[in-house]
N, C-alpha and C. Protein backbone atom coordinates (compact mmCIF):
# COMPACT_ATOMS: atom_id res chain seq x y z
N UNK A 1 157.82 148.88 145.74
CA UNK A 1 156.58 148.15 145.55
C UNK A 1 155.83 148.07 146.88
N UNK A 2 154.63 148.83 147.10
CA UNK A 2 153.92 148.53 148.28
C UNK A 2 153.24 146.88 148.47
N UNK A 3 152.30 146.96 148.74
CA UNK A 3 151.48 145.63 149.31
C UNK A 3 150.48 145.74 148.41
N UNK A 4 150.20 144.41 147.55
CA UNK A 4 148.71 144.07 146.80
C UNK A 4 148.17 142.49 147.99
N UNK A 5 148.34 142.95 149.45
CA UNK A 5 148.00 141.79 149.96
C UNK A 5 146.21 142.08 149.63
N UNK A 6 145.52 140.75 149.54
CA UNK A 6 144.39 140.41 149.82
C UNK A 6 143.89 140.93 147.88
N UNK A 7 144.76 141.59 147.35
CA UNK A 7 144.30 141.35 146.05
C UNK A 7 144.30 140.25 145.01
N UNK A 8 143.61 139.51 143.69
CA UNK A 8 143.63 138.39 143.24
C UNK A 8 143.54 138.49 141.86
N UNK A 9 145.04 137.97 140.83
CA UNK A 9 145.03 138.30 139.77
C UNK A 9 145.03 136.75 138.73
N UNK A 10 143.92 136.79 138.22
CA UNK A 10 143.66 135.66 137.14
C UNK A 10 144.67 135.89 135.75
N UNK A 11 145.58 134.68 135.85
CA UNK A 11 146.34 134.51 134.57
C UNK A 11 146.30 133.75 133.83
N UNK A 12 145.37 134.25 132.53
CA UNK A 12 144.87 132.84 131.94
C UNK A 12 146.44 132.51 130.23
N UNK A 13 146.43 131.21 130.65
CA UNK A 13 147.83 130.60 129.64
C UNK A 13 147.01 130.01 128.57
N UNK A 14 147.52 129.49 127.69
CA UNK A 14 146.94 128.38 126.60
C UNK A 14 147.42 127.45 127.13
N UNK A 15 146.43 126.22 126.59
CA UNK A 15 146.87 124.73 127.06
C UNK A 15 148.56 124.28 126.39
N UNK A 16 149.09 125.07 125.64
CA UNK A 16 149.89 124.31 124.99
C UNK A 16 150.66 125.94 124.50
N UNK A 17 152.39 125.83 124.48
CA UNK A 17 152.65 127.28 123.50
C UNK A 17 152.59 128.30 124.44
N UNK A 18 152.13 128.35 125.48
CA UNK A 18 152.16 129.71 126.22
C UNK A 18 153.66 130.37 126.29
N UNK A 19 153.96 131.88 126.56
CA UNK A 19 155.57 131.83 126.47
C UNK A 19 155.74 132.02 127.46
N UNK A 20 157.06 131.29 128.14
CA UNK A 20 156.95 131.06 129.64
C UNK A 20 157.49 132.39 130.00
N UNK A 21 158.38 133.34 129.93
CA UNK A 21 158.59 134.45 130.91
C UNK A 21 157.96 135.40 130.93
N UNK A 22 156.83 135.31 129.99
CA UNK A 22 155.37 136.14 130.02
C UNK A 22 154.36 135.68 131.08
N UNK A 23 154.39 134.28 131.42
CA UNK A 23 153.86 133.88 133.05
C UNK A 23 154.37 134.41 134.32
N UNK A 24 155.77 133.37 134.04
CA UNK A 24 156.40 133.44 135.28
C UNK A 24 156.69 135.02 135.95
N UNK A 25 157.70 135.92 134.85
CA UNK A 25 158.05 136.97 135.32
C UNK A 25 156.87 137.80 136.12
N UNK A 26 155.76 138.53 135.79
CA UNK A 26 154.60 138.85 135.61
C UNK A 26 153.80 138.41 137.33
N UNK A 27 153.80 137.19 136.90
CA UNK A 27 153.49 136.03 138.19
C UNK A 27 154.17 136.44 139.51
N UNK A 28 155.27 136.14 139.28
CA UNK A 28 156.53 136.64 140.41
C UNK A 28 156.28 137.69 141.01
N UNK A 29 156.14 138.84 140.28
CA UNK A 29 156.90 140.44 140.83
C UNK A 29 155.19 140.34 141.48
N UNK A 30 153.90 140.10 140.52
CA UNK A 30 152.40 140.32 141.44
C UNK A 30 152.65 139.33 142.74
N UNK A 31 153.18 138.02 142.82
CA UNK A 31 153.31 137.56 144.30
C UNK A 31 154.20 138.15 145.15
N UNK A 32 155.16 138.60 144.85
CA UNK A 32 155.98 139.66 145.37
C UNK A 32 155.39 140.46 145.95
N UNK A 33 154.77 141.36 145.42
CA UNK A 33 153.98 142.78 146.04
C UNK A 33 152.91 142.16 146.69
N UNK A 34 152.28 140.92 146.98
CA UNK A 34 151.32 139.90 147.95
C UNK A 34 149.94 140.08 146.84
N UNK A 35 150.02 139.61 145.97
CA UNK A 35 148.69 139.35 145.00
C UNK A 35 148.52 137.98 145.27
N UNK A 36 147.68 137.60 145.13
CA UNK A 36 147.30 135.62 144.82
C UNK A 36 146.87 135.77 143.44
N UNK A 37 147.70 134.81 143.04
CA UNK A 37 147.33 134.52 141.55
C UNK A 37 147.06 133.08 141.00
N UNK A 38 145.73 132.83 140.33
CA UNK A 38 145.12 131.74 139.94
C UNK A 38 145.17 132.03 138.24
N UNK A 39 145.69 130.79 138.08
CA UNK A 39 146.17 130.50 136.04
C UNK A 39 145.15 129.25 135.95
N UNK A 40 144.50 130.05 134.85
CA UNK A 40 143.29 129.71 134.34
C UNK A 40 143.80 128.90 132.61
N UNK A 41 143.06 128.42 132.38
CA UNK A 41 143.41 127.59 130.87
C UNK A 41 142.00 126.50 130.41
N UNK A 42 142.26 126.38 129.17
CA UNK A 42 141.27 125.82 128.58
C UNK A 42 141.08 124.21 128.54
N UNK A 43 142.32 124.13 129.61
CA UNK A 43 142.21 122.45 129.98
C UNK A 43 143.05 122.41 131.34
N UNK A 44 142.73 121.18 132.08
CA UNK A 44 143.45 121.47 133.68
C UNK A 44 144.29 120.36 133.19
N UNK A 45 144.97 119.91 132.03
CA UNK A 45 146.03 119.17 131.45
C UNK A 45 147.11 120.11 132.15
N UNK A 46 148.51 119.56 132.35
CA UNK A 46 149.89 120.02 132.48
C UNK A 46 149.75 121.06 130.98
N UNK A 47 150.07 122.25 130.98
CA UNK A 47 150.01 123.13 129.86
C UNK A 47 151.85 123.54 130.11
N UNK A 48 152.60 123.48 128.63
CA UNK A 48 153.41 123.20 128.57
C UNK A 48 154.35 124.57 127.67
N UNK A 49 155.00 125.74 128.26
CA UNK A 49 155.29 127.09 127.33
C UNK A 49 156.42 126.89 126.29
N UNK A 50 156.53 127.56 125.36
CA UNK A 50 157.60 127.28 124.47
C UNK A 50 158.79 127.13 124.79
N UNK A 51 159.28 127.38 126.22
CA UNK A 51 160.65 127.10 126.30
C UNK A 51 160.57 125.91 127.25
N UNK A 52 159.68 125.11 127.63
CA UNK A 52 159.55 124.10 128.27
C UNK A 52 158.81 124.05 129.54
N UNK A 53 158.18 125.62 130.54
CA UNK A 53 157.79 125.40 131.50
C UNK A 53 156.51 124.73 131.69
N UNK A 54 156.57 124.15 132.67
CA UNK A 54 155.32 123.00 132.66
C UNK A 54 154.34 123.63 134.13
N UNK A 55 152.93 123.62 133.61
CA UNK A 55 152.29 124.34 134.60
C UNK A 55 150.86 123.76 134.83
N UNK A 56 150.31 123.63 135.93
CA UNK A 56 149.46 122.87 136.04
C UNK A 56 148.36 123.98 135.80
N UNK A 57 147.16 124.63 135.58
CA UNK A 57 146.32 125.49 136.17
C UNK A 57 145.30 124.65 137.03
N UNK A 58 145.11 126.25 137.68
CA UNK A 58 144.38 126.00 139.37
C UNK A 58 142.85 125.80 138.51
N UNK A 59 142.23 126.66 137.68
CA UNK A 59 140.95 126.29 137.43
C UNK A 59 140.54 126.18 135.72
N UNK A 60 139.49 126.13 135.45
CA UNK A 60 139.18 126.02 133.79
C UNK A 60 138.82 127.44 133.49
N UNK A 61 139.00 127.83 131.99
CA UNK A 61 139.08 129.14 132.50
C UNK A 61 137.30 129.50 131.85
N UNK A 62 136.39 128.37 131.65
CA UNK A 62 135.05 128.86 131.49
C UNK A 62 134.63 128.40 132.96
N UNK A 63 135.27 128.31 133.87
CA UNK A 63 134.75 128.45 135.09
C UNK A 63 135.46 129.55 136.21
N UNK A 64 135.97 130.34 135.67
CA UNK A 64 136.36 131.72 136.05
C UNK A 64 135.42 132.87 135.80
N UNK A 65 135.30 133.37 137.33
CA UNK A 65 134.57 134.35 137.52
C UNK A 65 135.24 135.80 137.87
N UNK A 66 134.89 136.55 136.98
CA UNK A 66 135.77 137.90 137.14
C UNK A 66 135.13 138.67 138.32
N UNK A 67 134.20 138.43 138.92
CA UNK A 67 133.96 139.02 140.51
C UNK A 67 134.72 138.42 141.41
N UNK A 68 135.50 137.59 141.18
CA UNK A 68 136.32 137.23 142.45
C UNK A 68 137.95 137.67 142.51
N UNK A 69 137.80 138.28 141.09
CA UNK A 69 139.50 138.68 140.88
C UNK A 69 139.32 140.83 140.54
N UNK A 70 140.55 140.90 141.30
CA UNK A 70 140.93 142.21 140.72
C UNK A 70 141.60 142.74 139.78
N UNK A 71 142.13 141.43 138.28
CA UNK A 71 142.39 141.75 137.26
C UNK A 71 142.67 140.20 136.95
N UNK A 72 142.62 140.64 135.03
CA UNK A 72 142.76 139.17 133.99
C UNK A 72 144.27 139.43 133.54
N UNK A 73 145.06 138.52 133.30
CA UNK A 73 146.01 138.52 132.37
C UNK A 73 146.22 137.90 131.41
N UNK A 74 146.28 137.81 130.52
CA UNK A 74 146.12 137.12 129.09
C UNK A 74 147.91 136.98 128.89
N UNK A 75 148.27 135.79 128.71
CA UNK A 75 149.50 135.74 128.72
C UNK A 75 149.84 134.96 127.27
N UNK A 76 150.67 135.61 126.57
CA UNK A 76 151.06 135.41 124.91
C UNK A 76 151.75 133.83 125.10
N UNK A 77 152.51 134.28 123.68
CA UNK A 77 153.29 133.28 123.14
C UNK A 77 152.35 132.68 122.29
N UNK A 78 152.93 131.69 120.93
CA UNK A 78 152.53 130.81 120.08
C UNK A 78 150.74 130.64 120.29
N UNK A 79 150.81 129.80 121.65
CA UNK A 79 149.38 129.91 121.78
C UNK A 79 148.39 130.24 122.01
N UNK A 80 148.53 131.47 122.71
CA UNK A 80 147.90 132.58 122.94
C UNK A 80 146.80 132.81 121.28
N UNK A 81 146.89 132.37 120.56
CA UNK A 81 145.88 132.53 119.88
C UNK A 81 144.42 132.00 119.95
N UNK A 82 144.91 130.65 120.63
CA UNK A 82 143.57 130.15 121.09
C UNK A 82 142.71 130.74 121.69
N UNK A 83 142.96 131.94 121.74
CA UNK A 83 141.56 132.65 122.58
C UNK A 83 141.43 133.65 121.84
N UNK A 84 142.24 133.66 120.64
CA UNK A 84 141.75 135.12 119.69
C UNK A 84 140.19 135.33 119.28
N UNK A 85 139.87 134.15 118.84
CA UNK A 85 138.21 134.07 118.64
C UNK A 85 137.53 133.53 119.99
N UNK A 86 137.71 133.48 120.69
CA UNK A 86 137.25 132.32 121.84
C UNK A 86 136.13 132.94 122.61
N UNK A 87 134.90 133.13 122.47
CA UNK A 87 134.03 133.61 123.26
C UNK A 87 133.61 133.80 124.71
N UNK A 88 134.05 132.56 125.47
CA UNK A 88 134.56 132.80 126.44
C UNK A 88 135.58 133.81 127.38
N UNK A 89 136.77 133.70 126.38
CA UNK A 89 138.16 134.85 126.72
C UNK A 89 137.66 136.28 126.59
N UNK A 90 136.23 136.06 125.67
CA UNK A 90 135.87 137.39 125.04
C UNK A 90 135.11 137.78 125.99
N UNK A 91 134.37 136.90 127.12
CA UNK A 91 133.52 137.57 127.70
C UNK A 91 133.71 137.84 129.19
N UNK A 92 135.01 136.91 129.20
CA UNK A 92 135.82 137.50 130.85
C UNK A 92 136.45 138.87 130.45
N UNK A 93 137.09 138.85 129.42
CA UNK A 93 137.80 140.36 129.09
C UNK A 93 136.83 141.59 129.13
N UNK A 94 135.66 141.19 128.54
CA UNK A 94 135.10 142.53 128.69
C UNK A 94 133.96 142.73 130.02
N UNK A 95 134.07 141.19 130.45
CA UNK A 95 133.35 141.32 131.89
C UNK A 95 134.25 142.14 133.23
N UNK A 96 135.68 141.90 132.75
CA UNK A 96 136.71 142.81 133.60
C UNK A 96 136.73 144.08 133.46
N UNK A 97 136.74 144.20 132.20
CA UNK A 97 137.10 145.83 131.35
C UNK A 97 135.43 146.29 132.29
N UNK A 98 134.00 146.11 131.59
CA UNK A 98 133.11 146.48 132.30
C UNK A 98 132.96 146.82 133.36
N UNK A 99 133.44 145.79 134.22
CA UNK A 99 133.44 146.22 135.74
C UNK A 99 134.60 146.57 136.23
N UNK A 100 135.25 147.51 135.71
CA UNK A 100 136.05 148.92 135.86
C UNK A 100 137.59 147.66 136.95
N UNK A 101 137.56 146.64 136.30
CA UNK A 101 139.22 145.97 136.96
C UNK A 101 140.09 146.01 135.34
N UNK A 102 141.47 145.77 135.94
CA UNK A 102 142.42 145.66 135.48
C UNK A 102 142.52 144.61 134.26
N UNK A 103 142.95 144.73 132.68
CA UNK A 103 142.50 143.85 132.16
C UNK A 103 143.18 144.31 131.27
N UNK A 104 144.16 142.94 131.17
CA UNK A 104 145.42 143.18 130.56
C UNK A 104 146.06 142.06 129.68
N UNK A 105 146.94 141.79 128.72
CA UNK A 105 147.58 141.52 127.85
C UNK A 105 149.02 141.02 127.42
N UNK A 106 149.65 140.28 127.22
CA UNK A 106 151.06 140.37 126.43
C UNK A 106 151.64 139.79 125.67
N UNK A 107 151.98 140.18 124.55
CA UNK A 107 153.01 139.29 123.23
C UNK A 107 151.79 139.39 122.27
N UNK A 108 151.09 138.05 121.57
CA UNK A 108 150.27 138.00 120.78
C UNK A 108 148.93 137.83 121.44
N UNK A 109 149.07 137.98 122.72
CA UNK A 109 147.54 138.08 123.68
C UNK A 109 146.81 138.78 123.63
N UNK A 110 147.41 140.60 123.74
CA UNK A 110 146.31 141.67 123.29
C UNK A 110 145.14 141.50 121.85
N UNK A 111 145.58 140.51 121.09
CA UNK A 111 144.41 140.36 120.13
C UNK A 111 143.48 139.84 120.51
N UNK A 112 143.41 139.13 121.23
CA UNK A 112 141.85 138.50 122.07
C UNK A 112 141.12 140.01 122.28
N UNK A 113 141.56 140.89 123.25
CA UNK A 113 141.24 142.21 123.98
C UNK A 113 140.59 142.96 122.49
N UNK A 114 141.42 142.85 121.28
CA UNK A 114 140.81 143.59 120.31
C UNK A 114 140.02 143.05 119.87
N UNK A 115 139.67 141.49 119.60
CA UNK A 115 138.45 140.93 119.16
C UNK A 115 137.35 141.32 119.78
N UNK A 116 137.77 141.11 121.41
CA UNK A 116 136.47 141.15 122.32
C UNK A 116 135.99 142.30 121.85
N UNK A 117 136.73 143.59 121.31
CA UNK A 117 136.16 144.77 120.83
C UNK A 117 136.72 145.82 122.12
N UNK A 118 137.44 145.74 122.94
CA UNK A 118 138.17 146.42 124.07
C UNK A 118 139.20 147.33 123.80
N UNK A 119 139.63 147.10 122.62
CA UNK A 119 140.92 148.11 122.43
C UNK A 119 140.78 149.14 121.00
N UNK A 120 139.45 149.10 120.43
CA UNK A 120 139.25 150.20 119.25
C UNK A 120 139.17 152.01 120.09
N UNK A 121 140.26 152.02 119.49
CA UNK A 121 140.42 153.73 119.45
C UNK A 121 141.28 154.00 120.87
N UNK A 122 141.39 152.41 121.42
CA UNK A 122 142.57 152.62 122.62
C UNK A 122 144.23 152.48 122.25
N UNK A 123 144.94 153.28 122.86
CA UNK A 123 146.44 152.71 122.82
C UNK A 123 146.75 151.29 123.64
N UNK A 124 147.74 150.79 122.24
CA UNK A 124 147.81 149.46 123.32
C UNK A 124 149.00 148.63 122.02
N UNK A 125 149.94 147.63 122.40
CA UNK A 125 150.96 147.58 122.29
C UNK A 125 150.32 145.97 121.97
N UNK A 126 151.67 145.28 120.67
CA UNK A 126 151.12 143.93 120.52
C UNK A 126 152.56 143.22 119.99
N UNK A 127 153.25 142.03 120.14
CA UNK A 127 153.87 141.63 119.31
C UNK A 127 154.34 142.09 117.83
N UNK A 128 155.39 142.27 117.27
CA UNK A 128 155.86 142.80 115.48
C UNK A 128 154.84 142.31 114.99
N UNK A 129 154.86 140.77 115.04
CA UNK A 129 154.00 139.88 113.66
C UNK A 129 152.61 140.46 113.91
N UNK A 130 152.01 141.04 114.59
CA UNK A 130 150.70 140.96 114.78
C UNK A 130 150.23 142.29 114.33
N UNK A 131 151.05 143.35 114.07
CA UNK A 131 151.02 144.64 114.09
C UNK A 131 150.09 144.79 113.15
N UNK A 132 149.78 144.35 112.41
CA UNK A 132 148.55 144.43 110.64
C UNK A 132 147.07 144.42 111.23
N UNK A 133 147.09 143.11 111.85
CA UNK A 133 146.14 142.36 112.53
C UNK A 133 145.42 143.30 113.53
N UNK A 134 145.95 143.64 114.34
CA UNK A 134 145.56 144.74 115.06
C UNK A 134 145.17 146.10 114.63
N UNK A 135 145.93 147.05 113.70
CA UNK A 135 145.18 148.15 113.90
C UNK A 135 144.27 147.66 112.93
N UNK A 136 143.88 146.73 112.20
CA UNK A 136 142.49 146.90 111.08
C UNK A 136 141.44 146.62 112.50
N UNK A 137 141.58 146.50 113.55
CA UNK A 137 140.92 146.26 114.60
C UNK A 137 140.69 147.93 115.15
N UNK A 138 141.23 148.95 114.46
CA UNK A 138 140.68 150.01 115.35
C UNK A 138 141.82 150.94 116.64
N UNK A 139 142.94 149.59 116.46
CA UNK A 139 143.60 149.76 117.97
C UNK A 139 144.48 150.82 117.60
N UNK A 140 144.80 151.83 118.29
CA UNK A 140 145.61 152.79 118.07
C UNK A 140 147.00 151.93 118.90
N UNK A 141 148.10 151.58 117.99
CA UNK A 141 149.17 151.11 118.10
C UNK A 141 150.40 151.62 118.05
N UNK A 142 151.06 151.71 119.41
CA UNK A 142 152.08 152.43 119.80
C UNK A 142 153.47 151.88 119.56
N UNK A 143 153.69 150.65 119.86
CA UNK A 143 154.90 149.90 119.50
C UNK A 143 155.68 150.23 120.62
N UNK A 144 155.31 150.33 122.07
CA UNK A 144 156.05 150.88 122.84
C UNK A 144 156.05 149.30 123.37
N UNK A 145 157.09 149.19 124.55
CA UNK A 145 157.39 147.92 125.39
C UNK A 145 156.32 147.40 125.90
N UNK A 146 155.34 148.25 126.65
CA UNK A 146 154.38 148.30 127.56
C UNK A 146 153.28 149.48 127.51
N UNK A 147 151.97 149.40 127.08
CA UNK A 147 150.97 150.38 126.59
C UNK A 147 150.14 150.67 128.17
N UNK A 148 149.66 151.49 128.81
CA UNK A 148 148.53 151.56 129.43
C UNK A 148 147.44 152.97 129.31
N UNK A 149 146.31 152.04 128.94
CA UNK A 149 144.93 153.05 128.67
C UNK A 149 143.94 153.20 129.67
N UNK A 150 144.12 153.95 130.56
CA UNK A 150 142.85 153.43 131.61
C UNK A 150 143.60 152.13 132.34
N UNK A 151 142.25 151.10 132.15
CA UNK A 151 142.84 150.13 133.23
C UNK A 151 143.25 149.42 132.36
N UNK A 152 143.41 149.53 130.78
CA UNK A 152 143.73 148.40 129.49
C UNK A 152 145.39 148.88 129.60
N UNK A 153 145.97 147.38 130.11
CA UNK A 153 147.39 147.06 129.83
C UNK A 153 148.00 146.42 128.91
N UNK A 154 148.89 146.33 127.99
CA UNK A 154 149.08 145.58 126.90
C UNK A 154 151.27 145.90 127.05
N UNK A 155 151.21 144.55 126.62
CA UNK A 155 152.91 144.31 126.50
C UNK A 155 153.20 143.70 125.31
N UNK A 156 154.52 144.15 124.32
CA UNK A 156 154.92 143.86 123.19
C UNK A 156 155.56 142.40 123.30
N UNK A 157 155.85 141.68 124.17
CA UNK A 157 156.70 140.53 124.45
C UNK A 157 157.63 139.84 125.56
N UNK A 158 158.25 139.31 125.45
CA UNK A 158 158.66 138.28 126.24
C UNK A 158 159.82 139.73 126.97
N UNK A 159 160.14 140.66 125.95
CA UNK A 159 161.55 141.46 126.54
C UNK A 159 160.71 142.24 127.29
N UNK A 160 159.61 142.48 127.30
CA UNK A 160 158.60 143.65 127.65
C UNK A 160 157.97 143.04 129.07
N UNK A 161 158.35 141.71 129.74
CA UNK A 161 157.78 140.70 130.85
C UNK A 161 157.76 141.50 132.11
N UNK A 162 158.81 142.08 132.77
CA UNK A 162 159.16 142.55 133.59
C UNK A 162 158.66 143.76 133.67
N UNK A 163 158.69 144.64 132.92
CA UNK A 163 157.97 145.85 132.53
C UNK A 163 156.61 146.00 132.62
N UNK A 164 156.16 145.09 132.35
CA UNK A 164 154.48 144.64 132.09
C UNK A 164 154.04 144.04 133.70
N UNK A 165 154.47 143.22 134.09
CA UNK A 165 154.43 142.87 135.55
C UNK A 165 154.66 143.81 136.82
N UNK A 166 156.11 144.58 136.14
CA UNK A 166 155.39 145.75 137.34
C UNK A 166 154.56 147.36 137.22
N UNK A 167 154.30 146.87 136.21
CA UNK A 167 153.26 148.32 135.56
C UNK A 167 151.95 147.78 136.33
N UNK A 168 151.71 146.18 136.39
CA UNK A 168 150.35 145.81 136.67
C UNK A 168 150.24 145.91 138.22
N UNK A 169 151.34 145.87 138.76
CA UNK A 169 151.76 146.61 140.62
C UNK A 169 150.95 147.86 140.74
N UNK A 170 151.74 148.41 140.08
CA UNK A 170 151.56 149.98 140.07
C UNK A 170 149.95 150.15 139.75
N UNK A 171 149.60 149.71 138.70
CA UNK A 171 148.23 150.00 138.04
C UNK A 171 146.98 148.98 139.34
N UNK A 172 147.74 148.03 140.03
CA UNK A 172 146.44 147.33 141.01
C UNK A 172 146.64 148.71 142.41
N UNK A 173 147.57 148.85 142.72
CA UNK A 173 148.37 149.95 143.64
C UNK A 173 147.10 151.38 143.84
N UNK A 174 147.29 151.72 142.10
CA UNK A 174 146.62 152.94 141.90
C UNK A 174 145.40 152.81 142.14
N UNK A 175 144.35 151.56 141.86
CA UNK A 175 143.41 151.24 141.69
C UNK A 175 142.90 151.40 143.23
N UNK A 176 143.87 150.68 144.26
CA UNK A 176 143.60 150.03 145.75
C UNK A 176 143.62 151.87 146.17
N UNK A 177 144.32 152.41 145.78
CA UNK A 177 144.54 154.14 146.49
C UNK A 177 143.13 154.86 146.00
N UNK A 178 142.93 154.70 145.34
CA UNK A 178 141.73 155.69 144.31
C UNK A 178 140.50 154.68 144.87
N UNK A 179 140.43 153.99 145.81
CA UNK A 179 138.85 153.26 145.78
C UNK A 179 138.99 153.42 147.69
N UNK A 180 140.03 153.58 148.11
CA UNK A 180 139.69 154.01 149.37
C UNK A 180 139.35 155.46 149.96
């Protein structure tokens, strides 16, 4: 793993339900490689993941600006739906995707990415239960651990955490090599 020093990756959770080793793991390995990472949510309440981790976020996430970060993460679990329709989620995702950053997904999260309209006719990977839901969305669905299209990242789940976290190394890595 080289250095993502001075790079900045927005991880937005649900207030409630998020799945915690879809944060943490993810979280970890990008501070590891020197990312700063700010977790964004739809309330600056203690937001609380299905296996109990308790997490404060740093900002709201309709006051997140995707010019200050070099990628979004949409992090699953239970509540991760709250942003399936969410206009907001819809318009950081494709304000990232647009301006050619990293903009990414995992568990039941990539459905936001397909609402926003980001993943028709892309490969990209989603939770079992969701599998219906998604391709009537267009998404060409692989069922692999970890999908990447371009800069669109997507992870099948909580087993897929680690995998997905350091694909997003690699993929900020590639990004930092190809722009110098």
């Amino acid at each position: 793993m080289g250095t993502l020093s001075g790079k900045k990756v927005l991880m937005v959770i649900a207030s409630n339900q998020f799945r915690d080793e879809e944060y943490q793991k993810p979280k970890q390995i990008l501070e590891e490689a020197g990312a700063k990472v700010t977790t964004a949510s739809s309330s600056l309440n203690e937001a609380v993941g299905m296996l109990g981790l308790k997490v404060k976020p740093d900002i709201l996430l309709k006051e997140a600006r995707m010019e200050q970060y070099d990628a979004v993460v949409f992090v699953g679990g239970m509540g991760a739906t709250e942003y399936w329709d969410n206009p907001t989620a819809h318009a950081l995702a494709r304000q990232a995707y647009q301006s050619g950053k990293l903009t990414s997904a995992i568990c039941l999260a990539p459905m936001t990415l397909a609402n926003a309209g980001l993943l028709k006719g892309k490969k990209a990977t989603i939770w079992k239960d969701a599998v219906g839901d998604f391709k009537t969305k267009g998404v060409v669905y692989t069922g692999k651990p970890v999908e990447q299209d371009g800069q669109l990242i997507t992870g099948s789940g909580p087993d897929a955490a680690e995998a997905f976290g350091k694909t997003l190394v690699e993929a900020l890595q590639a990004a930092s090599s190809s722009r110098k």
